[in-house]
Protein backbone atom coordinates (compact mmCIF):
# COMPACT_ATOMS: atom_id res chain seq x y z
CA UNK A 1 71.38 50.63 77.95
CA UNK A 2 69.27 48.36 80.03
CA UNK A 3 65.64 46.80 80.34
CA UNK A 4 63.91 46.25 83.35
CA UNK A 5 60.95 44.25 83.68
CA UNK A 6 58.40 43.63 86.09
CA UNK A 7 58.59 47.38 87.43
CA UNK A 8 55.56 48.36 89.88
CA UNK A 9 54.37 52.36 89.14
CA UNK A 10 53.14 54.40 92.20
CA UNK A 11 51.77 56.65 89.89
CA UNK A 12 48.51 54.54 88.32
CA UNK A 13 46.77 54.04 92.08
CA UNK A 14 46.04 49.92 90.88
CA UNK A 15 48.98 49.11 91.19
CA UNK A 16 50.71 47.89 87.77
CA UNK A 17 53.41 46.14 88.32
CA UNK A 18 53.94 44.41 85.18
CA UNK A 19 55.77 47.95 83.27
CA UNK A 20 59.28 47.26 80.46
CA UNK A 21 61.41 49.90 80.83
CA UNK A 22 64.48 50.87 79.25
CA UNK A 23 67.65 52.42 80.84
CA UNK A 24 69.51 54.87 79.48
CA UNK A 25 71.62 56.58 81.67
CA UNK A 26 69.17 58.85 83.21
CA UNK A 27 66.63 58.46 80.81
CA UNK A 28 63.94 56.37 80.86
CA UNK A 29 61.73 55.01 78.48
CA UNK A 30 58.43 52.61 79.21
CA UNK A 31 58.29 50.15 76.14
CA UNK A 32 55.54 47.60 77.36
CA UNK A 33 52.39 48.06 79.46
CA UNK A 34 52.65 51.67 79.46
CA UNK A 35 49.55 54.22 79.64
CA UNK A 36 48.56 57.83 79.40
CA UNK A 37 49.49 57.78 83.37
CA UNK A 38 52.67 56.26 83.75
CA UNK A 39 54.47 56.46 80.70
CA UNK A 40 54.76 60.44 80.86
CA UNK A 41 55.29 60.03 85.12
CA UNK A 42 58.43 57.62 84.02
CA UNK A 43 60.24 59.31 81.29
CA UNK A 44 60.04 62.82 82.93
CA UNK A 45 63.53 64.35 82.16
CA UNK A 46 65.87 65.18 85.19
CA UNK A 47 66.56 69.35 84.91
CA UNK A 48 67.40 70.19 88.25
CA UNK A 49 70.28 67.83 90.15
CA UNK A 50 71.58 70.83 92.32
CA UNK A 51 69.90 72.50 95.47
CA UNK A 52 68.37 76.27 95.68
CA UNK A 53 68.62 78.64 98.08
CA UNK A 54 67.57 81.80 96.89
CA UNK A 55 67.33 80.84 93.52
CA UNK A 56 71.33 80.32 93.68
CA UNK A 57 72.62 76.58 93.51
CA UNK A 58 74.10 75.52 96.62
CA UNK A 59 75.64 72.23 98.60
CA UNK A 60 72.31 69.54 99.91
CA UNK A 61 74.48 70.59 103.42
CA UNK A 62 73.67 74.34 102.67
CA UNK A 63 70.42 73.81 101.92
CA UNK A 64 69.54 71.64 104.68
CA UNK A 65 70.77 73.98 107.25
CA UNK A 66 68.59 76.87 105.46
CA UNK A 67 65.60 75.04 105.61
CA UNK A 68 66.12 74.28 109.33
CA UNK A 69 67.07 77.62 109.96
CA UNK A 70 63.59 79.06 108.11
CA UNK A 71 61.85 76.77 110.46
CA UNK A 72 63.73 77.52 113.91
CA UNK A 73 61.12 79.92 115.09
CA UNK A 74 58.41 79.56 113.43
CA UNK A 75 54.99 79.13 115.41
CA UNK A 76 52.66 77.38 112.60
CA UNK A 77 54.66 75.73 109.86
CA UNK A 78 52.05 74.02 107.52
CA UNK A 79 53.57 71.10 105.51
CA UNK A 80 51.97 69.98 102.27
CA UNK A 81 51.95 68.10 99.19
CA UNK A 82 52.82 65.12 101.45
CA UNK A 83 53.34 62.96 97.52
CA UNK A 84 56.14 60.62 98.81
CA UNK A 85 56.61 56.97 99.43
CA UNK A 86 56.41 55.00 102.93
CA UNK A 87 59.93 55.78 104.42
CA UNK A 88 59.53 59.83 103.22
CA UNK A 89 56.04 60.37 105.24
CA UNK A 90 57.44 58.93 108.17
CA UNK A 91 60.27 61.26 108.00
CA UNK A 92 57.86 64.07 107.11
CA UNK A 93 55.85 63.14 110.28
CA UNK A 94 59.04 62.89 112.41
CA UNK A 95 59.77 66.80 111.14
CA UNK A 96 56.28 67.90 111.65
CA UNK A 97 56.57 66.35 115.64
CA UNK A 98 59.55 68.43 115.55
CA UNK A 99 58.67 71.81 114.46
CA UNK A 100 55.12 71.67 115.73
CA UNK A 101 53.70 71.64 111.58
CA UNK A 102 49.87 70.64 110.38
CA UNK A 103 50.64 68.44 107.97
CA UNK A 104 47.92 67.85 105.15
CA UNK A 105 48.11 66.01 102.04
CA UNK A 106 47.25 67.68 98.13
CA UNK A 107 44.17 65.79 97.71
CA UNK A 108 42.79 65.46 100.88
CA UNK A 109 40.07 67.99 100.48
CA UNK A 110 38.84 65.40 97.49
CA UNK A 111 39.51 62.32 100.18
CA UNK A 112 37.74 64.37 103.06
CA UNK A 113 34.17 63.24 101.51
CA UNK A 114 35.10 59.52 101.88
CA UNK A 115 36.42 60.26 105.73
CA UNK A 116 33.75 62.10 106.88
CA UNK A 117 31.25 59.42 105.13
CA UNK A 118 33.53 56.57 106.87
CA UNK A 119 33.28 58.09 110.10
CA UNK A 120 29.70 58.81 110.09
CA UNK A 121 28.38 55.86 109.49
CA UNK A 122 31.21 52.93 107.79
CA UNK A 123 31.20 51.29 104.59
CA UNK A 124 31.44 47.53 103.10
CA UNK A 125 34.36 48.16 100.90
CA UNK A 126 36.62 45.66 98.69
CA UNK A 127 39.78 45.32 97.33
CA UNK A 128 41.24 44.98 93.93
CA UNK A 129 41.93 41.33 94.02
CA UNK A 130 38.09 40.71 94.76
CA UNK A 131 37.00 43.01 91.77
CA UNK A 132 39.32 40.49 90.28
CA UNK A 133 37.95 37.72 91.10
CA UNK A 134 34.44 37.95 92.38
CA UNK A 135 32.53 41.29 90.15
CA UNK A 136 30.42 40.84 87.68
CA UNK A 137 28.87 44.08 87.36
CA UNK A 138 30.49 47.33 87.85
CA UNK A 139 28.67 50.84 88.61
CA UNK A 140 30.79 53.40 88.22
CA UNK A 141 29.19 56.94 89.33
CA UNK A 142 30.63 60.13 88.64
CA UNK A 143 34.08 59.28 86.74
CA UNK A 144 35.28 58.56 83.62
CA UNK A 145 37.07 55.58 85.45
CA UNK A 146 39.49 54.99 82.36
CA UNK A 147 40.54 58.21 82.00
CA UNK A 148 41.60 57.79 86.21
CA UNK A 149 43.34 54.84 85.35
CA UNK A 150 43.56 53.59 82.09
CA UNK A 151 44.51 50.32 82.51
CA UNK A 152 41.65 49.24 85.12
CA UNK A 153 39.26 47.40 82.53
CA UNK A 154 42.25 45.43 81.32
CA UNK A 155 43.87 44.54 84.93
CA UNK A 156 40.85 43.61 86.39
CA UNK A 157 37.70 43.58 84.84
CA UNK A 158 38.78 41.79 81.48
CA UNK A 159 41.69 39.58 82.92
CA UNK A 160 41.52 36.15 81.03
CA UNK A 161 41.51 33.85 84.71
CA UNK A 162 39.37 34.75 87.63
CA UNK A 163 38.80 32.76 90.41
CA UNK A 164 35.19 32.90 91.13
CA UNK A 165 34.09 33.91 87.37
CA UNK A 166 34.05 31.03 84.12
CA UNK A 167 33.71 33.80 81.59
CA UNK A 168 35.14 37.29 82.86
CA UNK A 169 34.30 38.59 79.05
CA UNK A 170 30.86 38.34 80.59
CA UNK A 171 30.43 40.88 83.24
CA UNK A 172 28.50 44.20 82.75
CA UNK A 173 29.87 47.71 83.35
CA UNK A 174 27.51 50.54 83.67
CA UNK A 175 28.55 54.41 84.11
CA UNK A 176 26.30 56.56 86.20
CA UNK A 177 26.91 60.58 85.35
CA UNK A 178 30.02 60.79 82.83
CA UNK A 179 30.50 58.64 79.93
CA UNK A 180 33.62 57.02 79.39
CA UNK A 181 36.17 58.40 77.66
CA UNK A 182 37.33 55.66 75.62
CA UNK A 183 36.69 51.81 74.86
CA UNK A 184 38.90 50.26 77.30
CA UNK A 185 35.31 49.26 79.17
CA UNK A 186 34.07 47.56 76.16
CA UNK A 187 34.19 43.60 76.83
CA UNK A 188 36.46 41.49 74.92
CA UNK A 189 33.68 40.24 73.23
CA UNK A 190 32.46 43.86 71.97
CA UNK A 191 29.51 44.33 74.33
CA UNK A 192 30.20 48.30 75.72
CA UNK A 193 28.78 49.62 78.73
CA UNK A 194 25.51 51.16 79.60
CA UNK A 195 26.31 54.62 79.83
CA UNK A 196 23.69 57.45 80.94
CA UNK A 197 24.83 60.82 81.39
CA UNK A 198 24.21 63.94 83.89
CA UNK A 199 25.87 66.76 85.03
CA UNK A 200 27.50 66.01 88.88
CA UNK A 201 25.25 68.23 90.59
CA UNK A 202 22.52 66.05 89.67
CA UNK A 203 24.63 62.90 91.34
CA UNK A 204 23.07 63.57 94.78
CA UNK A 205 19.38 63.77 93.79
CA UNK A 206 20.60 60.83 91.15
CA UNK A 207 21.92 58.32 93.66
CA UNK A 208 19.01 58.82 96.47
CA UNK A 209 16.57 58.01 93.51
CA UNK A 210 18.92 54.64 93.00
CA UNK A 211 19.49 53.52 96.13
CA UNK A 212 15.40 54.04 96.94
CA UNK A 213 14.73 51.92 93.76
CA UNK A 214 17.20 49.11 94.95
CA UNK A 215 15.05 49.63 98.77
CA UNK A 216 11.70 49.36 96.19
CA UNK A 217 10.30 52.55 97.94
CA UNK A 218 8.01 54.15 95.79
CA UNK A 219 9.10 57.92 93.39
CA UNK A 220 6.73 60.36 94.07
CA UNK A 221 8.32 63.07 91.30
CA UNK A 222 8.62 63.40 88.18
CA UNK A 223 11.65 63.82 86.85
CA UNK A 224 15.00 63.99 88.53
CA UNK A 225 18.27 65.19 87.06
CA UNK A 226 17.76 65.38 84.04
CA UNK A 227 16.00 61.61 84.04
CA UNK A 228 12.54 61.44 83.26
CA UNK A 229 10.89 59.53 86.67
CA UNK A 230 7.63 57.58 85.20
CA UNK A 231 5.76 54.49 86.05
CA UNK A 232 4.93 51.44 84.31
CA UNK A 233 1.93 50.17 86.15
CA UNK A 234 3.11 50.17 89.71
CA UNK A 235 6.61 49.97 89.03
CA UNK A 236 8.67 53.24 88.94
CA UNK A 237 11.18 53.51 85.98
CA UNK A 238 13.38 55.72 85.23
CA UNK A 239 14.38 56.51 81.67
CA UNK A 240 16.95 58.84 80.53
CA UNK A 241 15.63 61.41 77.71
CA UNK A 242 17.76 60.81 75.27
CA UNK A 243 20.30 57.87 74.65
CA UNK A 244 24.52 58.30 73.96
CA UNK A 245 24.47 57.87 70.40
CA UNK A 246 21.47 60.77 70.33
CA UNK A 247 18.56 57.90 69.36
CA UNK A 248 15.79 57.37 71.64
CA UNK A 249 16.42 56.18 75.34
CA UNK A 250 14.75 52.80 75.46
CA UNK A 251 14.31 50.16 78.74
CA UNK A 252 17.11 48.52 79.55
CA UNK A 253 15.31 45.08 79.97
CA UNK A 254 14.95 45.27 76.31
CA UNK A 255 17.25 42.42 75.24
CA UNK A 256 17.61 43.03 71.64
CA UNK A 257 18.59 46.52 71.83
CA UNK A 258 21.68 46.92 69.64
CA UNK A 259 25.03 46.58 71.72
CA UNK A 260 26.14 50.14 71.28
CA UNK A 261 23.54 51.88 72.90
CA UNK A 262 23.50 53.67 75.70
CA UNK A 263 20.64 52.50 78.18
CA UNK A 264 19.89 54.65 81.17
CA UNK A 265 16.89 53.20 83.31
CA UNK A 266 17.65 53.65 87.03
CA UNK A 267 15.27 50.96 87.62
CA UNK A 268 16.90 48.65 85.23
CA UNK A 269 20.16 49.34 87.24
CA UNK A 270 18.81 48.73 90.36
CA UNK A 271 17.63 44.82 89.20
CA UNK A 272 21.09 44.59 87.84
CA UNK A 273 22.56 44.91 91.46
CA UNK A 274 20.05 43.02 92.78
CA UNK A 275 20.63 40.40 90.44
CA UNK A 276 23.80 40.09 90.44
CA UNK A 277 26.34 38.18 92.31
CA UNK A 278 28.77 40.27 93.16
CA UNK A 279 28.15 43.89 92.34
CA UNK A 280 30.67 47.00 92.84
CA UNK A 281 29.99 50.66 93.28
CA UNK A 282 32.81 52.68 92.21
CA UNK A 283 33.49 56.49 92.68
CA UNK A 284 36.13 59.06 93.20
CA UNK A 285 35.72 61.22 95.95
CA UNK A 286 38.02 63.79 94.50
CA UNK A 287 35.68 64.06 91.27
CA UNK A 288 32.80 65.33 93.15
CA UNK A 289 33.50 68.74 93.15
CA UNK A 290 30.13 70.00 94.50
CA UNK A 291 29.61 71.19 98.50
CA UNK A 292 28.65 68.42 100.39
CA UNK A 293 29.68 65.71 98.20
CA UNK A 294 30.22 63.53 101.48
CA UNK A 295 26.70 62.83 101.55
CA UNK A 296 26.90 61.43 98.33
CA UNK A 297 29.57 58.90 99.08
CA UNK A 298 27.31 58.31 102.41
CA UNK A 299 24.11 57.72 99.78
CA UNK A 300 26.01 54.92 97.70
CA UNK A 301 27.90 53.61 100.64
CA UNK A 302 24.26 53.22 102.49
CA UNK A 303 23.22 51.95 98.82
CA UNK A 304 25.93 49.02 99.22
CA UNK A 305 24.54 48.21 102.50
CA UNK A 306 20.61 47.86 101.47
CA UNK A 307 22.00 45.54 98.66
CA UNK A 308 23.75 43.34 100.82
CA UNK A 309 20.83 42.86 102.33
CA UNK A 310 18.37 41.53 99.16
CA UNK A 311 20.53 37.69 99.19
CA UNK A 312 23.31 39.21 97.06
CA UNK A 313 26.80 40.60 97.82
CA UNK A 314 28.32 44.17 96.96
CA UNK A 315 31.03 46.09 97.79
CA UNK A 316 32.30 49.79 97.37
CA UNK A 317 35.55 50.84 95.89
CA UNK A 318 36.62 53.72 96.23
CA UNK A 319 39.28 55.37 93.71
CA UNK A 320 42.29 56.71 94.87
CA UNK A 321 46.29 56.47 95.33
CA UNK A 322 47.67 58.52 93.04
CA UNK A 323 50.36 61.70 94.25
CA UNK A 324 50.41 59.73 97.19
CA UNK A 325 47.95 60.17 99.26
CA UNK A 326 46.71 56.81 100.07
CA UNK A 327 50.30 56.69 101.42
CA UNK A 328 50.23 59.85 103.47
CA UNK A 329 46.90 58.79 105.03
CA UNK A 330 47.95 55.32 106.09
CA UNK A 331 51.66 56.24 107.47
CA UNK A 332 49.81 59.10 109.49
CA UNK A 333 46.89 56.71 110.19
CA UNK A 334 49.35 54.12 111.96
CA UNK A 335 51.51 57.09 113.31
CA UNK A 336 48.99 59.30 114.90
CA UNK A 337 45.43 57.07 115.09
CA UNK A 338 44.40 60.23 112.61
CA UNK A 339 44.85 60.49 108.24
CA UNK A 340 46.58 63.81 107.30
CA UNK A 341 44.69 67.29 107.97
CA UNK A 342 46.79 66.45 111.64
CA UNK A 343 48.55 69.77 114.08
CA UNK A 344 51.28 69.15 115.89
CA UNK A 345 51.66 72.35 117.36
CA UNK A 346 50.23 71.62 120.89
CA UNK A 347 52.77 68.86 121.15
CA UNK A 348 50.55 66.09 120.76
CA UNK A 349 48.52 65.14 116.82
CA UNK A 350 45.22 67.03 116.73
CA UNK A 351 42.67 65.95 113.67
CA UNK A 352 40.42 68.90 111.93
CA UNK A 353 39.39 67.88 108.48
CA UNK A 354 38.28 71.98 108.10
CA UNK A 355 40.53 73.81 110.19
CA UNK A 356 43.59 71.95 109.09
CA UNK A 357 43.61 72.91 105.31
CA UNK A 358 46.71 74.20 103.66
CA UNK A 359 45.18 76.86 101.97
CA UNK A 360 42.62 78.27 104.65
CA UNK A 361 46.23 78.34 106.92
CA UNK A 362 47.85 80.41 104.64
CA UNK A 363 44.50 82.29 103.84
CA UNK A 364 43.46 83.27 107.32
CA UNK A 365 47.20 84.32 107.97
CA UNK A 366 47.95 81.61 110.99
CA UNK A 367 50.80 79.76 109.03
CA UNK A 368 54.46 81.18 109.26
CA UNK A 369 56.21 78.91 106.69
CA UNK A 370 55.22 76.19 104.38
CA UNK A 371 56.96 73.20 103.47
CA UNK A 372 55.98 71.34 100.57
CA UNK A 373 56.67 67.86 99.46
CA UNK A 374 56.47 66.39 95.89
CA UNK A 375 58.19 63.66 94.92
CA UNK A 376 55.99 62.29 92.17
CA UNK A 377 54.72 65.50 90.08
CA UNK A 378 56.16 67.77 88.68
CA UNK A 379 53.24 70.16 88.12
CA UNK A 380 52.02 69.66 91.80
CA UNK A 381 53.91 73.26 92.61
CA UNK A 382 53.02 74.51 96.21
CA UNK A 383 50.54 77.61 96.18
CA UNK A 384 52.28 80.85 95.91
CA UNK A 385 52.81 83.00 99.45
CA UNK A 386 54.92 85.15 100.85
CA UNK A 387 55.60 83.10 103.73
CA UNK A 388 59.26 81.23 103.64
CA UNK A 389 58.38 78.41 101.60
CA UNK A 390 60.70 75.14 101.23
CA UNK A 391 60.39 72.98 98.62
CA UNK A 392 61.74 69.36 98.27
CA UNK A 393 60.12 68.34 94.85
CA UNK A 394 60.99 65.98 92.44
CA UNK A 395 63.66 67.62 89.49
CA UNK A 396 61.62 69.87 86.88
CA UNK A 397 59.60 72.39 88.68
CA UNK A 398 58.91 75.44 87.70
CA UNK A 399 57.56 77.69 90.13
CA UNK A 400 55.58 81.30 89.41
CA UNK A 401 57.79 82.72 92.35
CA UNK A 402 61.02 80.83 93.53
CA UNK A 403 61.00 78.81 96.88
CA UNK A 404 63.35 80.16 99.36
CA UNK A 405 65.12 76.43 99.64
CA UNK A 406 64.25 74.30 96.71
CA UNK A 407 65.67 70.62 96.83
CA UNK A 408 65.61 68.04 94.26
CA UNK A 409 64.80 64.73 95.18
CA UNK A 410 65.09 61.21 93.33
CA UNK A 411 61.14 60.23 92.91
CA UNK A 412 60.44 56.38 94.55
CA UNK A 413 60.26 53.78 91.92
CA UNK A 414 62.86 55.25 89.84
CA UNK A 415 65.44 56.86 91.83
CA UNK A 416 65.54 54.72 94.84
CA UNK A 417 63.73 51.53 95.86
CA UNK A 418 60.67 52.31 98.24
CA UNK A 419 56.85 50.96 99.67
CA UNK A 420 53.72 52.79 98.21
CA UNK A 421 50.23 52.17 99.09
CA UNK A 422 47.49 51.27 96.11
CA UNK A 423 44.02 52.66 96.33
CA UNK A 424 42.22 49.75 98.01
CA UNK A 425 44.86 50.62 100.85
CA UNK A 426 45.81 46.45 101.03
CA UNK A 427 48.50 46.63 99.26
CA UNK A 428 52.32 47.79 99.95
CA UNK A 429 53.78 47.82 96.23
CA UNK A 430 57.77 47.20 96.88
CA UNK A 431 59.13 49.82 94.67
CA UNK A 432 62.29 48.98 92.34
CA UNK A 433 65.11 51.35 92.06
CA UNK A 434 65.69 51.90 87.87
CA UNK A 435 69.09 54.42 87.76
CA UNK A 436 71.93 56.15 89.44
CA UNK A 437 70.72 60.05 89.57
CA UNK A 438 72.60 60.90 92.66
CA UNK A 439 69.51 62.82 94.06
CA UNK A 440 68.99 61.90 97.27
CA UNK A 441 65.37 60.45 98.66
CA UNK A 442 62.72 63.03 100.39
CA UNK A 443 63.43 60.56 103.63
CA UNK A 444 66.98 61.64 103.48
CA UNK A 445 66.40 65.31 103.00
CA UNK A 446 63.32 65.81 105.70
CA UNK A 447 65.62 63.40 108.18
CA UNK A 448 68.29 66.19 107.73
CA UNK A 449 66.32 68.88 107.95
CA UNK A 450 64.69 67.06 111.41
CA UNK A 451 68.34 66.43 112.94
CA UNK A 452 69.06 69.88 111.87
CA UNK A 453 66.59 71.32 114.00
């Protein structure tokens, strides 16, 4: 038995790096710094050491060659999942070049309301290290951001030293449509956040009121969302109905309101990020299930901007890097000038964020085989088809129908050393090999498939 310490997770998306875990054999077991995240991600059990084909075990060799040989001919091979580390996307991209694939990442359809937000018309983003350091008030609109990531508050909101910051106990966190799920964004010194709830359909029509507040144009209705729109002499206010703990909403400028209550005054907000130093939007494009949700992300990234222009700074941050796909995007970013959603088939990359989808492929009947790859999850099985699927997955799957090739792989950070992209996309965090499994890395096994064909 042996303890490791100092282990980086590419499961979180932030980037912990400061994980105990103890080596037993195969099994694994996170005794410091773990979270509702990782620790489950770490001491999954290994079930499956031995390739499939057919549902029958079979030599890697074997297995390799049926996988190339279900691919041979095919004229549309889709590959998804794309949930591997740095060296596995390259080989994924090398096999996609190969067999003429579309390769698109799990969550990109969640991601796809930052891009087409990005390309339309940019953002003033920041990076972890700066939240660090320089926030002292943190919006976070449409997540409950510790339930993403529980350890956020605690790596870098309530961190003891900060650069730019004398008390970091002293910044303000305020949640803009779900509540948070626990305390972990309560201040070290007890204050909690300013919560005010609505349902995300109500974001859009939510965040246009904000960001015209923080502009000072003027609110010509009278109630929005679910938030009561009034005026105080000539200043609009808005006032949610009723507060968290079920009391009475009151104004948010009211100083001696009593710690635990929830405050919800999208005026009051807006001074807040006016006032403050160093403001940051949060969100998680992913989370805003609702059509159109890119013009949301647009709304708040355009909000960022009009701040930056009142003498104060701000920055958006968006949420992101788990399965992933902060990974996929940037390998294929470098590699092809495009994220994932990329064809192949015409012999050159080819970028639809629509067209491009795993499922509508499948759906519409133009894919031929599918190839999925999922090295982190378990539970991230591909969608079931009667195309030949091949599956190179980390050990435990359990698929509704068996994959025609199914081939175990050691997941990065615990199998085999590897790189792995954190959300702010800044950061490569060097992966640490923890055990001997003898399964081989998805880089090995999409290689061979790639020199097979």
């Amino acid at each position: 038995m042996a303890e490791i310490t100092e282990v980086p997770s590419p499961f979180c998306g932030i980037g912990t790096d400061d994980l105990t875990i103890q080596v037993d054999g195969v099994s694994l077991k996170v005794v410091e710094n773990g979270c509702a995240v990782n620790s489950p991600a770490f001491e999954q059990a290994i079930t499956d050491t031995c390739p499939r084909v057919d549902g029958k075990d079979v030599s890697l060799d074997v297995a390799v060659a049926k996988a190339a040989a279900l691919l041979k001919n095919t004229n549309q091979p889709v590959i998804g999942g794309c949930a591997t580390d740095v060296n596995g996307m390259r080989a994924l991209l090398a096999l996609a070049d190969r067999s003429g694939a579309v390769v698109d990442n799990m969550n990109f359809t969640g991601a796809r309301n930052n891009f087409l937000a990005l390309q339309d018309s940019g953002w003033m983003n920041t990076t972890l290290a700066e939240v660090k350091n320089r926030c002292d008030l943190l919006l976070v609109v449409g997540i409950d951001l510790e339930g993403f990531s529980p350890r956020f508050f605690e790596r870098y909101l309530w961190n003891e030293e900060s650069m730019f910051l004398d008390d970091t106990g002293k910044r303000e966190v305020i949640y803009l449509g779900k509540a948070p799920s626990g305390n972990a964004s309560t201040s070290p010194d007890g204050q909690t956040a300013l919560v005010f709830e609505c349902v995300n359909e109500d974001l859009p029509d939510v965040v246009a009121v904000l960001r015209a507040l923080v502009k000072g144009n003027p609110i010509r209705v009278d109630s929005v969302g679910g938030i009561a729109v009034g005026r105080t002499g000539s200043v609009p206010v808005a006032t949610l109905l009723t507060s968290r703990d079920g009391g009475n909403a009151e104004d948010c400028r009211e100083q001696s309101r009593p710690p635990s209550m929830a405050v919800a005054d999208l005026q009051c907000i807006a001074d807040k990020l006016k006032a403050a130093s160093y403001s940051v939007v949060t969100w998680a494009a992913g989370a805003l299930a609702y059509s159109q949700a890119e013009l949301t992300v647009q709304t708040i990234s355009e909000m960022v901007k009009d701040i930056n222009d009142q003498n104060t700074r701000s920055s958006g941050l968006p949420l992101g890097g788990k399965e992933g796909d902060q990974t996929a995007n940037q390998v294929c970013g470098w590699t092809t000038g495009y994220p994932a959603r990329t064809r192949f088939s015409s012999g050159y990359p080819e970028y639809d964020p629509y067209l491009n989808d795993t499922n509508f492929l499948l759906g519409n009947g133009e894919a031929d085989a599918l190839v999925w790859v999922q090295a982190f999850n378990v539970n991230a099985v591909p969608p079931v088809t009667g195309l030949p699927t091949i599956v190179v997955g980390r050990s435990g799957m359990m698929f509704a129908k068996e994959p025609d090739v199914f081939i175990p792989v050691g997941t990065p950070g615990i199998d085999h050393a590897g790189h792995a992209y954190r959300m702010d996309n800044v950061v490569a965090i060097r992966l640490k090999k923890l055990r001997e499994s003898g399964l081989p890395s998805t880089s090995d096994v999409l290689n061979a498939i790639e020199q097979a064909l």
